[in-house]
Protein backbone atom coordinates (compact mmCIF):
# COMPACT_ATOMS: atom_id res chain seq x y z
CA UNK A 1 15.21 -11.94 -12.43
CA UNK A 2 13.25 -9.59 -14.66
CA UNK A 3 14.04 -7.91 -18.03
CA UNK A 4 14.27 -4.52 -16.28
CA UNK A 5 16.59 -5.75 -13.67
CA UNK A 6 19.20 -5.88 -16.35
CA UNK A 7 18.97 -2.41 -17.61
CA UNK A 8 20.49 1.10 -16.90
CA UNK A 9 17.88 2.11 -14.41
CA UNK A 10 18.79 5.76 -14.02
CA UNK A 11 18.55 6.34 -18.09
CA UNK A 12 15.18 4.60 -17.90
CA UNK A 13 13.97 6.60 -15.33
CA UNK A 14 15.61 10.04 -17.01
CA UNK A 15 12.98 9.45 -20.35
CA UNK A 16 9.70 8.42 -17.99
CA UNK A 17 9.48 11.38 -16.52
CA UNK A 18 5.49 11.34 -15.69
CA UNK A 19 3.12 13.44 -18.06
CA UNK A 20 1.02 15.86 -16.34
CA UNK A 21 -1.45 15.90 -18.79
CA UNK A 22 -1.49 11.71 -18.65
CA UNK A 23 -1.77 11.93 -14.83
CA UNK A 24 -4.63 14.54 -15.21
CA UNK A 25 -6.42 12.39 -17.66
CA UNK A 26 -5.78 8.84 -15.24
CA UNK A 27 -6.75 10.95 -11.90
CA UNK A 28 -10.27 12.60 -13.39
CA UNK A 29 -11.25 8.62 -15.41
CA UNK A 30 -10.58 7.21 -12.06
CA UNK A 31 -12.39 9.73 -10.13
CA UNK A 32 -11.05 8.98 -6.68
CA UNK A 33 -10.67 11.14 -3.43
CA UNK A 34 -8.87 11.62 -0.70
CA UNK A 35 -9.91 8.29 1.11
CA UNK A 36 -9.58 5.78 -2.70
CA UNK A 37 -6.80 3.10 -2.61
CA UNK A 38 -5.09 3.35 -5.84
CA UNK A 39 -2.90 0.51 -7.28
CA UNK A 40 -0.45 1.52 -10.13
CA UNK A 41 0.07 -1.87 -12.04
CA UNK A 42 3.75 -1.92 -13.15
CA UNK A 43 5.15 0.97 -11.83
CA UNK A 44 8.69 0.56 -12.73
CA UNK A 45 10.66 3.49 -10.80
CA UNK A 46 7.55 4.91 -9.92
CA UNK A 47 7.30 8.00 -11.38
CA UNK A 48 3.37 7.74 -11.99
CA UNK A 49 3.47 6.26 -8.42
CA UNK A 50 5.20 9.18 -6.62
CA UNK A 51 3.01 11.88 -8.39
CA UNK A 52 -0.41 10.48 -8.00
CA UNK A 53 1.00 10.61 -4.01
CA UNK A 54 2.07 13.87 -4.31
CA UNK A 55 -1.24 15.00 -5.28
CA UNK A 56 -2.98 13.94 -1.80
CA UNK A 57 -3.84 9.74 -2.93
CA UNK A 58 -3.44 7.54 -1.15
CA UNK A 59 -1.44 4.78 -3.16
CA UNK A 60 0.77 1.19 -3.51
CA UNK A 61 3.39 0.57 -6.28
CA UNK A 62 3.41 -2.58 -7.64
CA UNK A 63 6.39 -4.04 -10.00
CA UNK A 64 7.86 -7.66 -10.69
CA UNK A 65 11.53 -5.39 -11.00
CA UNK A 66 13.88 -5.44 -7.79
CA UNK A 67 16.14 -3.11 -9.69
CA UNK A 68 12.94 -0.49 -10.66
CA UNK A 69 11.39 -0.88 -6.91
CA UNK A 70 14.90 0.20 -5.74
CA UNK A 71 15.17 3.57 -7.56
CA UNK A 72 11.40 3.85 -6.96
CA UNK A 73 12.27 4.08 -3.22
CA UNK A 74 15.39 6.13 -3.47
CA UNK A 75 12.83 9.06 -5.08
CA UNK A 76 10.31 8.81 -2.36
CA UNK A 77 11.79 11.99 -0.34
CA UNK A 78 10.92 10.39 2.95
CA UNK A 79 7.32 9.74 2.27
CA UNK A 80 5.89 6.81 2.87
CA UNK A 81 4.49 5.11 -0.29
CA UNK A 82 4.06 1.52 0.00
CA UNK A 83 6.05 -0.24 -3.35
CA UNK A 84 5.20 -4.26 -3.67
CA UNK A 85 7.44 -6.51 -5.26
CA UNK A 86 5.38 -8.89 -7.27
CA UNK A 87 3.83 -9.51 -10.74
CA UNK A 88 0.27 -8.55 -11.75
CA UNK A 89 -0.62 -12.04 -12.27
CA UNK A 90 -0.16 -12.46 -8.53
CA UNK A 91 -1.48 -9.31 -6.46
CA UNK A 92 -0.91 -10.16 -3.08
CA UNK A 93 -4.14 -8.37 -2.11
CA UNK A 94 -7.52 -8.96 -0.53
CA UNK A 95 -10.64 -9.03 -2.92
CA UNK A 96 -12.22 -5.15 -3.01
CA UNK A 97 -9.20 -3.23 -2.02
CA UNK A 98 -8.70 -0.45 -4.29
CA UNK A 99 -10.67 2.34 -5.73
CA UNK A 100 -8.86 2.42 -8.32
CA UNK A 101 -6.29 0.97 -10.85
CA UNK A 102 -4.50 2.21 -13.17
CA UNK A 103 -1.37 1.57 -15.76
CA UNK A 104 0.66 3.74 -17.90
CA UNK A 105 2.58 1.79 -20.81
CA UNK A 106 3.03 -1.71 -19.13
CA UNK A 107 0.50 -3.72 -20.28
CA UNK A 108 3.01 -5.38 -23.16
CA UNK A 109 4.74 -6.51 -19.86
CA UNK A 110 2.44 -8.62 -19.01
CA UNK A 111 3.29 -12.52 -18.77
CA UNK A 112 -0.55 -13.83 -18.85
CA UNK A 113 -2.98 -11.07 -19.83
CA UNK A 114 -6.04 -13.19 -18.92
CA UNK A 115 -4.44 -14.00 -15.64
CA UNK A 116 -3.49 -10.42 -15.28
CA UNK A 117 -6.94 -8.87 -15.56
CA UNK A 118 -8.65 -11.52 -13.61
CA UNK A 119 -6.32 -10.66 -10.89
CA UNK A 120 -7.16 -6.74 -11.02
CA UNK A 121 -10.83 -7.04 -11.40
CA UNK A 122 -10.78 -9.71 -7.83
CA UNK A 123 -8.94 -6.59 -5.96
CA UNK A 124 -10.85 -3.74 -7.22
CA UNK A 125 -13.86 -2.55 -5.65
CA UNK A 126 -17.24 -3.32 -7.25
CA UNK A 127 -17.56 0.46 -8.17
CA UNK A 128 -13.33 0.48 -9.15
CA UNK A 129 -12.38 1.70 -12.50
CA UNK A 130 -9.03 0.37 -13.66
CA UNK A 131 -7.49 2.71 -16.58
CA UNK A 132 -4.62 1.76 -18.97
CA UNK A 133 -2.39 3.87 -20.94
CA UNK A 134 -1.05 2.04 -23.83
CA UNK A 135 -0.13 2.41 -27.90
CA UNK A 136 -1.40 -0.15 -30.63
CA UNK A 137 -0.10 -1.73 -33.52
CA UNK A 138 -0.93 1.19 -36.01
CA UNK A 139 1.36 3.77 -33.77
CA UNK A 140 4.26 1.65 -33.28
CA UNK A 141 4.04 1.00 -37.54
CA UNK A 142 5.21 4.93 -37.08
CA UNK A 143 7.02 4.85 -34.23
CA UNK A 144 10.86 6.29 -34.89
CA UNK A 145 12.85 3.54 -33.54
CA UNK A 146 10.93 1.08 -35.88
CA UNK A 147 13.34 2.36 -38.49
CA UNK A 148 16.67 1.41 -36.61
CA UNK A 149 14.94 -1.59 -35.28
CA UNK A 150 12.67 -3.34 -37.44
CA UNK A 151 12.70 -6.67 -36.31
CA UNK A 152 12.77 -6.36 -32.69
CA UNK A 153 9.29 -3.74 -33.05
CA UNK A 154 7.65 -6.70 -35.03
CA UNK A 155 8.98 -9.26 -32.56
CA UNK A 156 7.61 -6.89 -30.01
CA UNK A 157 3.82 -6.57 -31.70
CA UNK A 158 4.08 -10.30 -32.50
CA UNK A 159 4.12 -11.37 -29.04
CA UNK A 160 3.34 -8.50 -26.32
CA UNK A 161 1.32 -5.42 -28.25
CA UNK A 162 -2.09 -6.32 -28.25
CA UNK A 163 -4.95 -3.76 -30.62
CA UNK A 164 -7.17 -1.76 -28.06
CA UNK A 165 -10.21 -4.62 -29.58
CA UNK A 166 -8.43 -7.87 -27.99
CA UNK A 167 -7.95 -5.71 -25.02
CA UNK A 168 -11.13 -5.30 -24.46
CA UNK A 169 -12.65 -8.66 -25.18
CA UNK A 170 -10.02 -10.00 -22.76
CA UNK A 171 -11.32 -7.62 -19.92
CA UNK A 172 -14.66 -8.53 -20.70
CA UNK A 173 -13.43 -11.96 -20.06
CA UNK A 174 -12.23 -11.19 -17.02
CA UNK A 175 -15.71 -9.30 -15.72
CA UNK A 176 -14.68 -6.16 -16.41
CA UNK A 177 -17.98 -4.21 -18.34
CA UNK A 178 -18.64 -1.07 -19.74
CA UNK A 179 -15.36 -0.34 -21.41
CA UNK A 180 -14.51 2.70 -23.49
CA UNK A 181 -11.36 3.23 -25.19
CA UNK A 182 -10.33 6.90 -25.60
CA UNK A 183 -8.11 8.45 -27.68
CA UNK A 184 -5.76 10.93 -26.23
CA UNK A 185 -4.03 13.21 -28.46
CA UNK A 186 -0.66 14.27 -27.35
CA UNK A 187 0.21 16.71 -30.77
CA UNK A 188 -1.03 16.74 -34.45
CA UNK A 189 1.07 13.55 -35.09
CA UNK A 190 0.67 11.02 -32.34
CA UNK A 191 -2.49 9.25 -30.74
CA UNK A 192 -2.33 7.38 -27.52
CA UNK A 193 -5.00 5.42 -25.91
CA UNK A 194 -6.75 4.74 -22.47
CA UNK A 195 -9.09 1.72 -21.57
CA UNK A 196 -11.43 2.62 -19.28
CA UNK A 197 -13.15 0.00 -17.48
């Protein structure tokens, strides 16, 4: 079983509510239409999922998390949004088959990395774009909960957060060229990133 299948599911899902303003920034990086495959790489209880659908894309969930898939399906309103238990490491996908990837906040989830973005750049198409959404070291230094949880948050950049630099030299590794990292602002006080590549 996987971390997340142990956790209150409908609190998680309660604080992930997905940012308009994120989606607005994935949607125009990836540049896709009404005819692009989409793959959202750890979707969890696919709130990025279900509103990239709702705005006319055609798209596929994909989480290693029963327990997430679950309340991912119990949201979909009848639609018909194709959610795939499995891990990134293993996409059970044809070579070329999406327009487009993208991940918001999972990427310190990942069990190999390497393995993980070898596996996304052999299903996207040769024009694809895969965007992440992710935090670095120097923002979770200043993150609140570091204060109640110290050791756990440098436990946590120890062994899963990786700086936007080793991010890219991995996905370079992996094929990937081209990449930009932008910085997305969401007040005075907090910077977010995105890896374009």
């Amino acid at each position: 079983m996987e971390l997340f299948d142990y956790i209150d599911v409908d609190n998680y899902n309660e604080t992930r509510n997905a940012d308009d303003k994120i989606l607005n920034v994935i949607l125009d990086y990836l540049n896709l239409n009404a005819l692009s495959k989409c793959l959202d790489v750890g979707c969890g209880t696919g709130n990025y999922t279900i509103e990239t659908y709702k705005r006319g894309y055609p798209i596929v969930g994909l989480d290693p998390s029963k327990t997430m898939l679950e309340k991912a399906r119990s949201k979909c309103d009848g639609n018909v949004i194709e959610l795939i238990l499995d891990c990134v490491e293993e996409i059970p996908y044809t070579h070329s088959e999406f327009d487009g990837v993208f991940s918001v906040c999972a990427i310190h989830h990942f069990k190999d990395i390497d393995l993980a973005f070898k596996e996304i750049y052999r299903v996207l198409k040769d024009n694809g774009k895969l965007v992440m959404f992710t935090s670095t070291h120097i923002q979770i230094d200043g993150y609140w909960l570091n204060h109640y949880f110290p050791r756990i948050i440098k436990n946590s950049k120890r062994n899963r957060l990786r700086n936007t630099d080793v991010i890219a030299s991995k996905l370079m590794k992996a094929g990937f060229k081209n990449i930009e990292t932008k910085i997305y602002v969401t007040d005075e006080k907090q910077k977010i990133y995105f890896l374009i590549a």
